[in-house]
N, C-alpha and C. Protein backbone atom coordinates (compact mmCIF):
# COMPACT_ATOMS: atom_id res chain seq x y z
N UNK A 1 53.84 46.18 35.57
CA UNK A 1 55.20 46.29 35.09
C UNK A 1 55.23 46.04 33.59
N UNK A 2 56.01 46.68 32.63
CA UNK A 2 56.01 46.73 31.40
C UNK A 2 56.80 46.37 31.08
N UNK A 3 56.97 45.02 30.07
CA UNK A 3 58.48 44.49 30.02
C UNK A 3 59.07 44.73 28.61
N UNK A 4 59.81 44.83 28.31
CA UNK A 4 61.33 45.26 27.43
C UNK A 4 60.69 44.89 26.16
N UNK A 5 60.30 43.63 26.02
CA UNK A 5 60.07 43.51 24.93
C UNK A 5 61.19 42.11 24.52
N UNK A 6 62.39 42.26 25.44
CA UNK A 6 63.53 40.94 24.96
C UNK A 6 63.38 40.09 26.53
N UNK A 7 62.76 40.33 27.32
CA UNK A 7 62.32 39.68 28.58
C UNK A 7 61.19 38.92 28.33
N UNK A 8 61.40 37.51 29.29
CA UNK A 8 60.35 36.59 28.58
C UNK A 8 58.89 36.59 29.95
N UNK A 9 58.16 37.36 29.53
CA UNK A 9 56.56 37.47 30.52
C UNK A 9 55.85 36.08 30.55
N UNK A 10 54.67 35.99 31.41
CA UNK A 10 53.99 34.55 31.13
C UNK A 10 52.77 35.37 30.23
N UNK A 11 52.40 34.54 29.30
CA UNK A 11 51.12 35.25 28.44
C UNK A 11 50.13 33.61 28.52
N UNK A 12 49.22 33.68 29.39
CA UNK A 12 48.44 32.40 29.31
C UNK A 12 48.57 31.47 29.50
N UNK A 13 49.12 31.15 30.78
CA UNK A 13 50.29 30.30 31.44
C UNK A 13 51.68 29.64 30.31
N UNK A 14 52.01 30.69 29.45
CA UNK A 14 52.83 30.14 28.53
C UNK A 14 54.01 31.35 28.72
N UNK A 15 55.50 31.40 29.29
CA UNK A 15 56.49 32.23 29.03
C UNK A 15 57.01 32.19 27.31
N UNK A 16 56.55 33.51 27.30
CA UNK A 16 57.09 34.19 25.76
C UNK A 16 57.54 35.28 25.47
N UNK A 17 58.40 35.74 24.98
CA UNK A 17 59.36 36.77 24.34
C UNK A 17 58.63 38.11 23.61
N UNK A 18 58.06 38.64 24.01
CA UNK A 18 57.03 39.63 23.38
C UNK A 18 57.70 39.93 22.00
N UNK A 19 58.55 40.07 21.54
CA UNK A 19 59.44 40.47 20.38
C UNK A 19 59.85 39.25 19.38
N UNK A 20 59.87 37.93 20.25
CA UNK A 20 59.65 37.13 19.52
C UNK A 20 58.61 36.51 19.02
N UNK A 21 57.43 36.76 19.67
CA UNK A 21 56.04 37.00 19.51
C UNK A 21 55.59 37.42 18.35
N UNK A 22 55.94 38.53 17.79
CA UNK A 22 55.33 39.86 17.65
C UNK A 22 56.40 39.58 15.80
N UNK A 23 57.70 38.88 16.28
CA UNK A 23 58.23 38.78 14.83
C UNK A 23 57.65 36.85 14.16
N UNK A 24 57.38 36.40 14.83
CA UNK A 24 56.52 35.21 14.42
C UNK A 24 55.09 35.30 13.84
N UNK A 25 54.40 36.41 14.52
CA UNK A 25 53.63 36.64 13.79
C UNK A 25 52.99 37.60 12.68
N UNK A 26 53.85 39.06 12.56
CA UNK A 26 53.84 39.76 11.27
C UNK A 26 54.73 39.27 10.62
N UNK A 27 54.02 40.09 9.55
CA UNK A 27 54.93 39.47 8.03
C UNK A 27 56.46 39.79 8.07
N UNK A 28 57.12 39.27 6.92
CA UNK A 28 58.53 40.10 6.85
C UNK A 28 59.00 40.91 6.29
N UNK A 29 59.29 41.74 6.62
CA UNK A 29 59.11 43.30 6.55
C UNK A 29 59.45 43.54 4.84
N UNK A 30 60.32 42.31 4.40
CA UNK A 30 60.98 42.65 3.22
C UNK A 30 59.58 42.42 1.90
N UNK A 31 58.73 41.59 2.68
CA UNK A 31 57.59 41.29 1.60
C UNK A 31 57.21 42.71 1.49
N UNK A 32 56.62 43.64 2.19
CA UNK A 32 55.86 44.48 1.95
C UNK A 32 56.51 45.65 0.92
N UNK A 33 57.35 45.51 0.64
CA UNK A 33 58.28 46.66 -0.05
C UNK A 33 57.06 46.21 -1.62
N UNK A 34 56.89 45.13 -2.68
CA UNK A 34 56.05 45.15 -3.64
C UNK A 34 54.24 45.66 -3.21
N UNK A 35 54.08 45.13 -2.06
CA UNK A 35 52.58 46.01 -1.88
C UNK A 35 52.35 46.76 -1.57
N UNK A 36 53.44 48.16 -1.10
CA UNK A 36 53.06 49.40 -0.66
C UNK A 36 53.72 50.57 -1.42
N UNK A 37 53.04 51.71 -1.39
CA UNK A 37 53.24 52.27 -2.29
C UNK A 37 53.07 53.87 -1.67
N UNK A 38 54.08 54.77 -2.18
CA UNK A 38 53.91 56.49 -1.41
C UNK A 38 54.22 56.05 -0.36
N UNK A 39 54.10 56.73 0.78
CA UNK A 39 54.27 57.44 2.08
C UNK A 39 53.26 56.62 2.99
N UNK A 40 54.11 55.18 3.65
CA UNK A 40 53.71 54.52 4.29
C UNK A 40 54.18 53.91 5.95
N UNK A 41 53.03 53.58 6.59
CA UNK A 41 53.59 53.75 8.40
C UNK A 41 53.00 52.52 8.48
N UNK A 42 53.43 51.77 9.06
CA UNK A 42 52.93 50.28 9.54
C UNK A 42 54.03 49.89 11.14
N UNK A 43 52.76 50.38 11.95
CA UNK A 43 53.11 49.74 13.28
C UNK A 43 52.23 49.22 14.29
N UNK A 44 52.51 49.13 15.79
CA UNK A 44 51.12 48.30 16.32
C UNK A 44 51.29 49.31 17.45
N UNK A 45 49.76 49.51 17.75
CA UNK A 45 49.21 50.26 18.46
C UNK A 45 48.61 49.28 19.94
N UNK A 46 49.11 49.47 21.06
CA UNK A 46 49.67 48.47 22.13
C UNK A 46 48.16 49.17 23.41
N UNK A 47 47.44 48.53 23.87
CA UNK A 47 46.77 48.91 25.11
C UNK A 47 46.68 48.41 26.21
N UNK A 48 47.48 48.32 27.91
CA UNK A 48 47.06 47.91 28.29
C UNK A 48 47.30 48.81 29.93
N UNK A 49 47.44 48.03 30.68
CA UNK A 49 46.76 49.30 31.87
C UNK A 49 47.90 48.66 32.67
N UNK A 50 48.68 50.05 33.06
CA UNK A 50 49.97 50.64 34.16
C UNK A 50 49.42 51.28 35.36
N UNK A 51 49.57 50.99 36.36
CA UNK A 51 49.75 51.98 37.45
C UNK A 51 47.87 51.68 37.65
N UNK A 52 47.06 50.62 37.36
CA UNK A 52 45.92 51.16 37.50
C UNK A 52 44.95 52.11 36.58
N UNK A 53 45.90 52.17 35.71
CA UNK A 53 45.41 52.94 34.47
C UNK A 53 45.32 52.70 33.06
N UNK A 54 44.19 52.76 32.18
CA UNK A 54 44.55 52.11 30.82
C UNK A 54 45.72 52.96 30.17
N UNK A 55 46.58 52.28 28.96
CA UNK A 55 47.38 53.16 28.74
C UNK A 55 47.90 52.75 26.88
N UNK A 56 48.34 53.76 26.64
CA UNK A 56 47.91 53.24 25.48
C UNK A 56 49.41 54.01 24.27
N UNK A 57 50.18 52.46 23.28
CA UNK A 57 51.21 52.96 23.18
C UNK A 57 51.59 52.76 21.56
């Protein structure tokens, strides 16, 4: 089952917020505006296995 992202999963016997996760640990978004430069994509590339299957997002 693949959760929302605002639903809290157990990750390592620890319940956590994947989104709150995920904003605790990248930067803030507003820093990167001085280090990037042209035509830029910054996101996370997610793998894990649905249905019995790896899957990849």
């Amino acid at each position: 089952m693949w959760a929302s992202g605002i639903e809290s999963i157990e990750f390592q016997v620890q319940q956590i917020v994947p989104i709150q996760f995920l904003k605790a640990l990248l930067p803030d978004p507003a820093s990167l505006g001085p280090r990037t430069v042209g035509n830029t994509c910054i996101g996370c590339m997610i793998t894990g296995v649905k249905d019995g299957k790896e899957k990849t997002v």
